[in-house]
N, C-alpha and C. Protein backbone atom coordinates (compact mmCIF):
# COMPACT_ATOMS: atom_id res chain seq x y z
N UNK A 1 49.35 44.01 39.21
CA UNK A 1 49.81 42.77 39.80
C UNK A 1 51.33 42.74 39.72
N UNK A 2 52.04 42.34 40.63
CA UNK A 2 53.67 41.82 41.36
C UNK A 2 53.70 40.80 40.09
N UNK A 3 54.80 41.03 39.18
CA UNK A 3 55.10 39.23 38.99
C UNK A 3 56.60 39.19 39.18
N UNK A 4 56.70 38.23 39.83
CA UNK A 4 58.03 37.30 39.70
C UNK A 4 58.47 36.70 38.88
N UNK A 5 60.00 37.10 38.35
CA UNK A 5 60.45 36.35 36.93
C UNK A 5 61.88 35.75 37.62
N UNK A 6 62.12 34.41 37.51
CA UNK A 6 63.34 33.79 37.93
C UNK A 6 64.20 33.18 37.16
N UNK A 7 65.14 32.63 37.02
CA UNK A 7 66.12 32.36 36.23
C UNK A 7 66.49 33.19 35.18
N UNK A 8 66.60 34.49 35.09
CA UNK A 8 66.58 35.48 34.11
C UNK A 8 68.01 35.66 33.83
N UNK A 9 68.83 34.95 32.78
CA UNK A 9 69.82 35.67 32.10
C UNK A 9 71.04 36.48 32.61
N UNK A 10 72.14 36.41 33.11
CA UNK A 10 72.69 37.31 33.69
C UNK A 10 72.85 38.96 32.45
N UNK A 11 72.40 38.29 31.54
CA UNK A 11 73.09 39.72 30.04
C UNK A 11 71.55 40.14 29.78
N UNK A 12 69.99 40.05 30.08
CA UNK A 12 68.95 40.55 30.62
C UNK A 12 69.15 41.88 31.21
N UNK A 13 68.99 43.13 31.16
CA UNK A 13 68.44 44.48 31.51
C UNK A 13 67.38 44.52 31.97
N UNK A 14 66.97 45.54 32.62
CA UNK A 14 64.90 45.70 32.43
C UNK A 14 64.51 46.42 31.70
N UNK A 15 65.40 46.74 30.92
CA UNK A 15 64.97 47.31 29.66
C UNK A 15 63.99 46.24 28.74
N UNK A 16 65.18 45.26 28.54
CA UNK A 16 64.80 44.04 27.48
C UNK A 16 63.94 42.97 28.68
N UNK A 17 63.17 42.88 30.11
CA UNK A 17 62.72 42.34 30.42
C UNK A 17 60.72 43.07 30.26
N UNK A 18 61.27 44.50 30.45
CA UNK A 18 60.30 45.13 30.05
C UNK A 18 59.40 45.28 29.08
N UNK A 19 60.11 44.73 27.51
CA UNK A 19 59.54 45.08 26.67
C UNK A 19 59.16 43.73 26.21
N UNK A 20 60.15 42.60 26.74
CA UNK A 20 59.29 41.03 26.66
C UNK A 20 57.66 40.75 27.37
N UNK A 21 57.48 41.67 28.20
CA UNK A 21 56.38 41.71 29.29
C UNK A 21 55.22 42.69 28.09
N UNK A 22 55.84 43.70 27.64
CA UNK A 22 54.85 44.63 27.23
C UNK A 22 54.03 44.25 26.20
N UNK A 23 54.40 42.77 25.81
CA UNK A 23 53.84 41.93 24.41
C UNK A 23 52.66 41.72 25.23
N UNK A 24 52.29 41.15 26.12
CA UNK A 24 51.15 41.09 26.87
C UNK A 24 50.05 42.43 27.49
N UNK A 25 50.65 43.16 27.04
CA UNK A 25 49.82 44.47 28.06
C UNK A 25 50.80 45.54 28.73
N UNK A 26 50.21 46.67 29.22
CA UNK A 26 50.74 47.72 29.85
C UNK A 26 51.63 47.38 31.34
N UNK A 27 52.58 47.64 31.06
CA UNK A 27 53.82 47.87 32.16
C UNK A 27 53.95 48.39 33.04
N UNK A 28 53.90 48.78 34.18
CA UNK A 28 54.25 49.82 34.80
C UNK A 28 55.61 49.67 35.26
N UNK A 29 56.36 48.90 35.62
CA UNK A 29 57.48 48.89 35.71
C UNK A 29 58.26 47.53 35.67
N UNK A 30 59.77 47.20 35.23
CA UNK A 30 60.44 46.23 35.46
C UNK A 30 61.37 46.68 36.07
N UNK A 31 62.26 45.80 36.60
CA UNK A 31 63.53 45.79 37.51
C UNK A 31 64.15 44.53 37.68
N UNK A 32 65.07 44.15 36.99
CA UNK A 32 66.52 42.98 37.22
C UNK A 32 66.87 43.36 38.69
N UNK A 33 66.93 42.73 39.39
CA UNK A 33 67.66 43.02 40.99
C UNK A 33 69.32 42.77 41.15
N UNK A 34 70.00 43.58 41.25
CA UNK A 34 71.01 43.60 41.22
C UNK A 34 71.56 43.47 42.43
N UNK A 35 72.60 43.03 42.49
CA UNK A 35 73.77 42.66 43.56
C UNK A 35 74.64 44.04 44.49
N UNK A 36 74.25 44.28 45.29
CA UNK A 36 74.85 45.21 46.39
C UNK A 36 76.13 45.84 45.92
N UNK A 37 77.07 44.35 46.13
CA UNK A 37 78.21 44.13 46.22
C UNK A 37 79.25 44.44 44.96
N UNK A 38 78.62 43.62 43.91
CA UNK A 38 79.29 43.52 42.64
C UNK A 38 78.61 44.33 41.85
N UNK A 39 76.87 44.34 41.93
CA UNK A 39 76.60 45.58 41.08
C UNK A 39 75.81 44.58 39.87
N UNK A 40 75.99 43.32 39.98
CA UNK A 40 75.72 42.14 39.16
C UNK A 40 74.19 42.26 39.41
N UNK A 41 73.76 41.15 38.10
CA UNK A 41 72.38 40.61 38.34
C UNK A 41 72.64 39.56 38.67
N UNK A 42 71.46 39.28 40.13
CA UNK A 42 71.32 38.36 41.18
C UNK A 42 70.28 37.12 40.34
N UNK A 43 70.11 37.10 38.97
CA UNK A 43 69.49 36.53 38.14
C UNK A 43 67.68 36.06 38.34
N UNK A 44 67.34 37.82 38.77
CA UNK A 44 65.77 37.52 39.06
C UNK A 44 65.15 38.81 38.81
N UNK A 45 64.13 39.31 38.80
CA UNK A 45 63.24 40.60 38.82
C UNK A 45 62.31 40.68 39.00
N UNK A 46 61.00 41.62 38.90
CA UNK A 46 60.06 41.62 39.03
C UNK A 46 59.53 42.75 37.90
N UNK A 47 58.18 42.60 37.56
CA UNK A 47 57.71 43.45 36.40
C UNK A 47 56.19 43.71 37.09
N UNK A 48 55.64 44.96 37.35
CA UNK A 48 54.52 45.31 37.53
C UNK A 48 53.70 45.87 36.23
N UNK A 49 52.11 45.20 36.36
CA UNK A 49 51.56 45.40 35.17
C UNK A 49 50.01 45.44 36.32
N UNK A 50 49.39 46.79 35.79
CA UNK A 50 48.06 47.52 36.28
C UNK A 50 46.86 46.97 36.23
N UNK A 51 46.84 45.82 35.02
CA UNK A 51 45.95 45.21 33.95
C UNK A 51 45.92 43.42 34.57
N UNK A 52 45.35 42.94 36.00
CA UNK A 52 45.36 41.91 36.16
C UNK A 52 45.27 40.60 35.19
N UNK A 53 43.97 41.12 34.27
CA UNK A 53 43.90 39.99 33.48
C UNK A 53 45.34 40.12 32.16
N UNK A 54 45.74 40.96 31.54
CA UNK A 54 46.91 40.97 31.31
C UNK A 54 48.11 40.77 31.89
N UNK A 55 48.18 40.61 33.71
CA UNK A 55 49.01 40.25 34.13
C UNK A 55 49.26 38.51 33.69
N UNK A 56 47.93 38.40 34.53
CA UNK A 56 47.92 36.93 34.31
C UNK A 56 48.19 35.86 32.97
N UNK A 57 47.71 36.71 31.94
CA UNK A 57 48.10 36.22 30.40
C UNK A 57 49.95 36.27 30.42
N UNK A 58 50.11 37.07 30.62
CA UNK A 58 51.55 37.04 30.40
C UNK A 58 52.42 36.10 31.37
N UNK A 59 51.66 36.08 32.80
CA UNK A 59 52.21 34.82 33.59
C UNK A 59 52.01 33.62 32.89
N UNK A 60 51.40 33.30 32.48
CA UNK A 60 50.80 31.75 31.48
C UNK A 60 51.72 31.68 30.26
N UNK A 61 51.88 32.86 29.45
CA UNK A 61 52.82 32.65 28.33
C UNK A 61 54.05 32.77 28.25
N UNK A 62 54.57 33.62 29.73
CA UNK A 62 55.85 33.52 29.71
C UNK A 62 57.15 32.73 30.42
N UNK A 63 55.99 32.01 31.19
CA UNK A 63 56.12 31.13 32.38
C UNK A 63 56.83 29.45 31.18
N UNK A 64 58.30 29.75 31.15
CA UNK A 64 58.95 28.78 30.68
C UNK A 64 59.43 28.87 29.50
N UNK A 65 59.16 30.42 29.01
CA UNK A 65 59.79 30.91 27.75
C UNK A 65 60.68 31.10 28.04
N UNK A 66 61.72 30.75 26.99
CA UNK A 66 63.33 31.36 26.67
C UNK A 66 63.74 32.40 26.33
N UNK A 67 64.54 33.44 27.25
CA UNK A 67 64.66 34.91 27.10
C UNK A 67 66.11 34.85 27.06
N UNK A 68 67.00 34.83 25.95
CA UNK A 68 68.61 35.19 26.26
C UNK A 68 69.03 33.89 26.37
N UNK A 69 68.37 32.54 26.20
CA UNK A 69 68.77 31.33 26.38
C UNK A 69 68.42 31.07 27.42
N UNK A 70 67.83 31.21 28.34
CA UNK A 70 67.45 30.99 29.88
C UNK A 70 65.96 30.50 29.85
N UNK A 71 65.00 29.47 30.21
CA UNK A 71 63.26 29.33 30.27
C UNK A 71 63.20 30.00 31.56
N UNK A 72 62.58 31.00 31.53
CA UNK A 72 61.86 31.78 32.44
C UNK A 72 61.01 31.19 33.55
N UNK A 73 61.26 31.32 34.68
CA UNK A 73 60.42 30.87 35.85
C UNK A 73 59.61 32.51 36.30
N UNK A 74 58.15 31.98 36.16
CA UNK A 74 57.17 33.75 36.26
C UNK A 74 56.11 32.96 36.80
N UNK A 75 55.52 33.88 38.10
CA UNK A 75 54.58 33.92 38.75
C UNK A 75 54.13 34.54 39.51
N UNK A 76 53.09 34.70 40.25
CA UNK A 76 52.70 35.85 40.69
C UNK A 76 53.54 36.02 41.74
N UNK A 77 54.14 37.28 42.05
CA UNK A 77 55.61 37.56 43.16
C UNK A 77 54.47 37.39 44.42
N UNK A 78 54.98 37.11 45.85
CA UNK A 78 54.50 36.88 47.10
C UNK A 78 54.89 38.02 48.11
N UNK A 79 54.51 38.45 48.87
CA UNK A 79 54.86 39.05 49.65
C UNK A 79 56.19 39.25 50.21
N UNK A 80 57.40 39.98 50.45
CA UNK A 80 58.06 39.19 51.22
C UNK A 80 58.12 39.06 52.30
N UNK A 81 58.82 38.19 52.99
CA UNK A 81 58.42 37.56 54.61
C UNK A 81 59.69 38.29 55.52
N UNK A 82 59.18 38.60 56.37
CA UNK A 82 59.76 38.99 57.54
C UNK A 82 61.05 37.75 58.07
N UNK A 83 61.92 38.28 57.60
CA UNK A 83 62.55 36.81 58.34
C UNK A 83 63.79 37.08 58.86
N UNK A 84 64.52 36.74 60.12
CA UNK A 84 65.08 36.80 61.58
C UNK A 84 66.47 37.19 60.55
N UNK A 85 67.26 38.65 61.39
CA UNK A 85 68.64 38.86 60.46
C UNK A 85 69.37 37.72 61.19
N UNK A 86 70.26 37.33 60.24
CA UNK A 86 71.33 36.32 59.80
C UNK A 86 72.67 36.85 61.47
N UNK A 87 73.09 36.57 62.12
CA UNK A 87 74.46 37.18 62.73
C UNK A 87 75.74 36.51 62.42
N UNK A 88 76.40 37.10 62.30
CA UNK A 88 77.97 36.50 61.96
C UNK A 88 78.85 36.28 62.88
N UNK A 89 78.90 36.74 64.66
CA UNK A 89 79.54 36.39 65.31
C UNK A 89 79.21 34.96 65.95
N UNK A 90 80.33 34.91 66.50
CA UNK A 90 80.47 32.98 67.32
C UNK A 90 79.88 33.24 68.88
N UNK A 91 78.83 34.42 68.67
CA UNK A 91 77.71 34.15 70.54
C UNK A 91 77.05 32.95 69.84
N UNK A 92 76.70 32.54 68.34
CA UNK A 92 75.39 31.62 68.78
C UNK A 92 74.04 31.89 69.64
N UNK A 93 73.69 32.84 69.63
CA UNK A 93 72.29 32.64 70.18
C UNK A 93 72.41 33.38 71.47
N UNK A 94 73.54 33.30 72.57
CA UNK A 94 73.70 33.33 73.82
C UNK A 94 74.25 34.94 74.02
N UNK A 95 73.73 35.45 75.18
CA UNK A 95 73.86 37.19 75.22
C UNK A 95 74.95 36.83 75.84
N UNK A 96 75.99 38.31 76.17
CA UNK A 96 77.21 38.34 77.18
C UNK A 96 76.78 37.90 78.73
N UNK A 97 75.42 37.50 79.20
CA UNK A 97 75.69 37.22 80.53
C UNK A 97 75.25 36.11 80.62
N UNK A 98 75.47 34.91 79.90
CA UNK A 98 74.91 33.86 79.55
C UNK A 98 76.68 32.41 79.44
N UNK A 99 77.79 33.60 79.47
CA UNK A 99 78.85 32.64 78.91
C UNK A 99 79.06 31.43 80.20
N UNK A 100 79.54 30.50 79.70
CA UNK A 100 80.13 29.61 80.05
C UNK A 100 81.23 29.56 81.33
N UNK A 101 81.04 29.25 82.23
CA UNK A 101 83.09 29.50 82.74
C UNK A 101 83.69 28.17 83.33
């Protein structure tokens, strides 16, 4: 099972998110999501664990625990959604044979 962990700590690793998770059951992986740009944590991750019903225990117990001073927001991660890229130029919406005169 995907879980989603939010508000996580900017001074959090997945090292130390990993081994908060592993109190509950077998791991297969964590990951802090880091920032492109700066290289920073974007203050979220995800932790995969093989063992549903151990997933789920650990969603229940960790869901508002304090890790690094931070209460943990954890739940089962969602799919992510397909959603329309962002554009930065000033067309607004409108192709080149669409302008104004």
């Amino acid at each position: 099972m995907n879980i989603f962990v939010g508000n996580v700590s900017r001074n959090v690793n997945s090292d130390e998110l990993r081994e908060a998770f592993e109190a509950f059951g077998a791991v297969s992986s964590a990951a802090i999501i880091m920032d492109k740009l700066t290289g920073t944590s974007r203050g979220f991750g995800f932790v995969e664990m093989p063992n549903e019903e151990e997933a789920k225990n650990a969603i229940d117990n960790m869901n508002g625990k304090e890790l690094k001073g931070r209460p943990l927001n954890v739940n089962e991660a969602r799919p992510k959604e397909d959603r329309p890229k962002r554009s930065f130029n000033n067309d607004r919406g409108r192709n080149n044979y669409s302008k104004r005169y």
